[in-house]
Protein backbone atom coordinates (compact mmCIF):
# COMPACT_ATOMS: atom_id res chain seq x y z
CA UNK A 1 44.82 141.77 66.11
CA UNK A 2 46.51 138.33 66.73
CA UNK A 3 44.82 135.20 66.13
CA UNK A 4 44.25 134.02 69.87
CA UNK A 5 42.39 137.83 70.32
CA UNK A 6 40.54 137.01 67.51
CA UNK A 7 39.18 134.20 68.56
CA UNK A 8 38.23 135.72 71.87
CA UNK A 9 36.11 138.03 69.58
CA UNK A 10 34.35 135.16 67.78
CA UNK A 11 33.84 133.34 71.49
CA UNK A 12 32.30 136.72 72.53
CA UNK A 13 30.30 136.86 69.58
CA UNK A 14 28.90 133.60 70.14
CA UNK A 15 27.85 133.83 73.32
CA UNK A 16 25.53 137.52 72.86
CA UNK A 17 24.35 135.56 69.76
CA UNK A 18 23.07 132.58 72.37
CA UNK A 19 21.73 135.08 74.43
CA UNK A 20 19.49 136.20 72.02
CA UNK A 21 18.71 132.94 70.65
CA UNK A 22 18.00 132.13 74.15
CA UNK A 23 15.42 134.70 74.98
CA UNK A 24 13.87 134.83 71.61
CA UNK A 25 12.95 131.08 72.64
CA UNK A 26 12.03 131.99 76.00
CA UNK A 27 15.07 129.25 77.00
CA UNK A 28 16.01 130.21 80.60
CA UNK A 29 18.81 128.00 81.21
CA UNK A 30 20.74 128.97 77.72
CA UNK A 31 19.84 132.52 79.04
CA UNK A 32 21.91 131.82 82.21
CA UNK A 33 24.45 129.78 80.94
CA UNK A 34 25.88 133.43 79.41
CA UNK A 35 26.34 134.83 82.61
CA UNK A 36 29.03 134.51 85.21
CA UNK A 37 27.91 133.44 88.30
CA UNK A 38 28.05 136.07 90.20
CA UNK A 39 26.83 138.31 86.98
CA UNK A 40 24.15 140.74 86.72
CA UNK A 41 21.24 142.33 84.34
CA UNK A 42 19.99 145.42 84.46
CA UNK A 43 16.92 147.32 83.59
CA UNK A 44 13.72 149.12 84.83
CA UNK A 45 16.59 151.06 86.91
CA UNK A 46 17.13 147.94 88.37
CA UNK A 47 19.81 145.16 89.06
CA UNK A 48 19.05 141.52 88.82
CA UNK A 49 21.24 138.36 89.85
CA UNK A 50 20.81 135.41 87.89
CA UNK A 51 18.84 134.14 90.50
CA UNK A 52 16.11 135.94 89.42
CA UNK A 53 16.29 135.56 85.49
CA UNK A 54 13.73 132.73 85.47
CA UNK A 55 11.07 135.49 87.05
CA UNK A 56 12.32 137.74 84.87
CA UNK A 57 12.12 136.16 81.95
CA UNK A 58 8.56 134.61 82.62
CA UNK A 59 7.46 138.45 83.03
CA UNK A 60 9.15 139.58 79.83
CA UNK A 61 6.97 140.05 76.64
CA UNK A 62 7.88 137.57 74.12
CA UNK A 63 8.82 137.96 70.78
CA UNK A 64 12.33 138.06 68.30
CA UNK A 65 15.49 139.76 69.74
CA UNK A 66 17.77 140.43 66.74
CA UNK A 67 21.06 141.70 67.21
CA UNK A 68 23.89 143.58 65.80
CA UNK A 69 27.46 142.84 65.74
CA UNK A 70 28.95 144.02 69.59
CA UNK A 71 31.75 146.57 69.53
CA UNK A 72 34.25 144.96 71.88
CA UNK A 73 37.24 146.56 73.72
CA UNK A 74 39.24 144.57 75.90
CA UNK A 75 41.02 145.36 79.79
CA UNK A 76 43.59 143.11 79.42
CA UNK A 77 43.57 139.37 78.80
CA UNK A 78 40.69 138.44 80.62
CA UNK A 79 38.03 141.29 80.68
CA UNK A 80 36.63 143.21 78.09
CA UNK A 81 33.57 145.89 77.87
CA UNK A 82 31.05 146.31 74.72
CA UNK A 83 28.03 147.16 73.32
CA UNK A 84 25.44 145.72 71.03
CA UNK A 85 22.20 147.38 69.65
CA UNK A 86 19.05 145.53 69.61
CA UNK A 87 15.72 145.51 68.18
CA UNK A 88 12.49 143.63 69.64
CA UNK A 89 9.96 142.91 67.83
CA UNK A 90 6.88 141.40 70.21
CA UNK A 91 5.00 138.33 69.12
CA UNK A 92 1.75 139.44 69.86
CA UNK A 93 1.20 142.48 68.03
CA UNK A 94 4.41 142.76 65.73
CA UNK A 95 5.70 146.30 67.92
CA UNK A 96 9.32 146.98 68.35
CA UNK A 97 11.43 148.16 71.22
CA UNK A 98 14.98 149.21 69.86
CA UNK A 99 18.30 149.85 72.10
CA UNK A 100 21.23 148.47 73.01
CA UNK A 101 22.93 146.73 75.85
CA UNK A 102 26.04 148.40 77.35
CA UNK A 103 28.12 144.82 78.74
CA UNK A 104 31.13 143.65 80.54
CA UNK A 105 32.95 140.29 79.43
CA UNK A 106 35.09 138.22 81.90
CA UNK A 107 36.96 135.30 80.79
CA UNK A 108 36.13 132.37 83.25
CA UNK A 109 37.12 128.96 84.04
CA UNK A 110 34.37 127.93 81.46
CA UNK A 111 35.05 130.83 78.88
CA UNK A 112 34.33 134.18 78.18
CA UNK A 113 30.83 135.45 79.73
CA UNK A 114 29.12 138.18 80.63
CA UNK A 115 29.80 139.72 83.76
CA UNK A 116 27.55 142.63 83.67
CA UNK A 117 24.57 143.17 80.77
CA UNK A 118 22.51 147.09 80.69
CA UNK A 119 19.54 147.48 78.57
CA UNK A 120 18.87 151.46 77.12
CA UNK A 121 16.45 151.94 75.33
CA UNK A 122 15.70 154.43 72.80
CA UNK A 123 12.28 156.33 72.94
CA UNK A 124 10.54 158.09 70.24
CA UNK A 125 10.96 161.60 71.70
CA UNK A 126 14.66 160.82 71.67
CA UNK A 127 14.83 160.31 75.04
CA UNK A 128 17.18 157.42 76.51
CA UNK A 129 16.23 154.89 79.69
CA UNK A 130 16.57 151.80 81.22
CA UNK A 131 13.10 150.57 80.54
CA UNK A 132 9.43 151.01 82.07
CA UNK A 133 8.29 147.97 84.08
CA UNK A 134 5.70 146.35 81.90
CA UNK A 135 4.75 143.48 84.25
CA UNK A 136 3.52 143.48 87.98
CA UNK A 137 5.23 139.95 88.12
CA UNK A 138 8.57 141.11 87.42
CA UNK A 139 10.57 139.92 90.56
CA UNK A 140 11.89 142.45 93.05
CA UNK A 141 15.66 141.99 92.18
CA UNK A 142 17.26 139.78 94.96
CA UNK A 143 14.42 138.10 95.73
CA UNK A 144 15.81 135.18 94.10
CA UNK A 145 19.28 135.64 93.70
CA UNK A 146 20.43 135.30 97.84
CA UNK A 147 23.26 132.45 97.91
């Protein structure tokens, strides 16, 4: 691996490691700031546009997001896929919610960002899935996110 691809990894790595920085601190904008513009996040079986992440986020349970070192491929010089496991660990009553994300990377005018982020969990039956809503204030995705 050369040196500039190298530091495309380290950029990368930076940037999933504000992402959970930014949601362990319930930080909306540094949440955003990770994501193209025209990015997306999905879960719940559903796809939202950053337009919606502030909703999103307000719904979401708080607590610690710690996570592991991504395993990044790239497409070329400006696009790369990954994925990263995860463990959440909820404020209020200490439980954890473990998974991964399953992400695409595109190198923008600002830097590398994510252009798409998935969230699996992983159940205790052994079952896989993209989540169970756990708030009735989660937005509908788009409902935000038009423009």
């Amino acid at each position: 691996m050369d040196s500039s691809r190298i530091a495309d990894v380290i950029e990368i790595e930076q940037l999933l490691a504000r992402y959970a920085a930014g949601m362990t601190m319930d930080d909306v904008d540094t949440v955003l700031a990770v994501f193209a513009a025209d990015g997306w996040y999905s879960a719940f079986g559903e796809k939202y546009a950053p337009g919606d992440f502030p909703s999103l986020m307000a719904a979401a349970p708080k607590g610690v997001f710690t996570v592991s070192t991504p395993a990044i491929e790239f497409d070329g010089e400006d696009a790369g896929t990954g994925v990263q496991p995860l463990c959440f660990v909820a404020q209020t009553d200490h439980s954890m919610r473990i998974g991964y994300y399953t992400d695409t990377y595109r190198r923008t005018g600002d830097g590398w960002r994510l252009q798409t982020r998935a969230m699996t969990f992983l159940r205790r039956d052994g079952s896989r899935d993209s989540g169970r809503p756990h708030d009735p204030r989660r937005p509908v995705p788009g409902q935000k996110s038009a423009g």
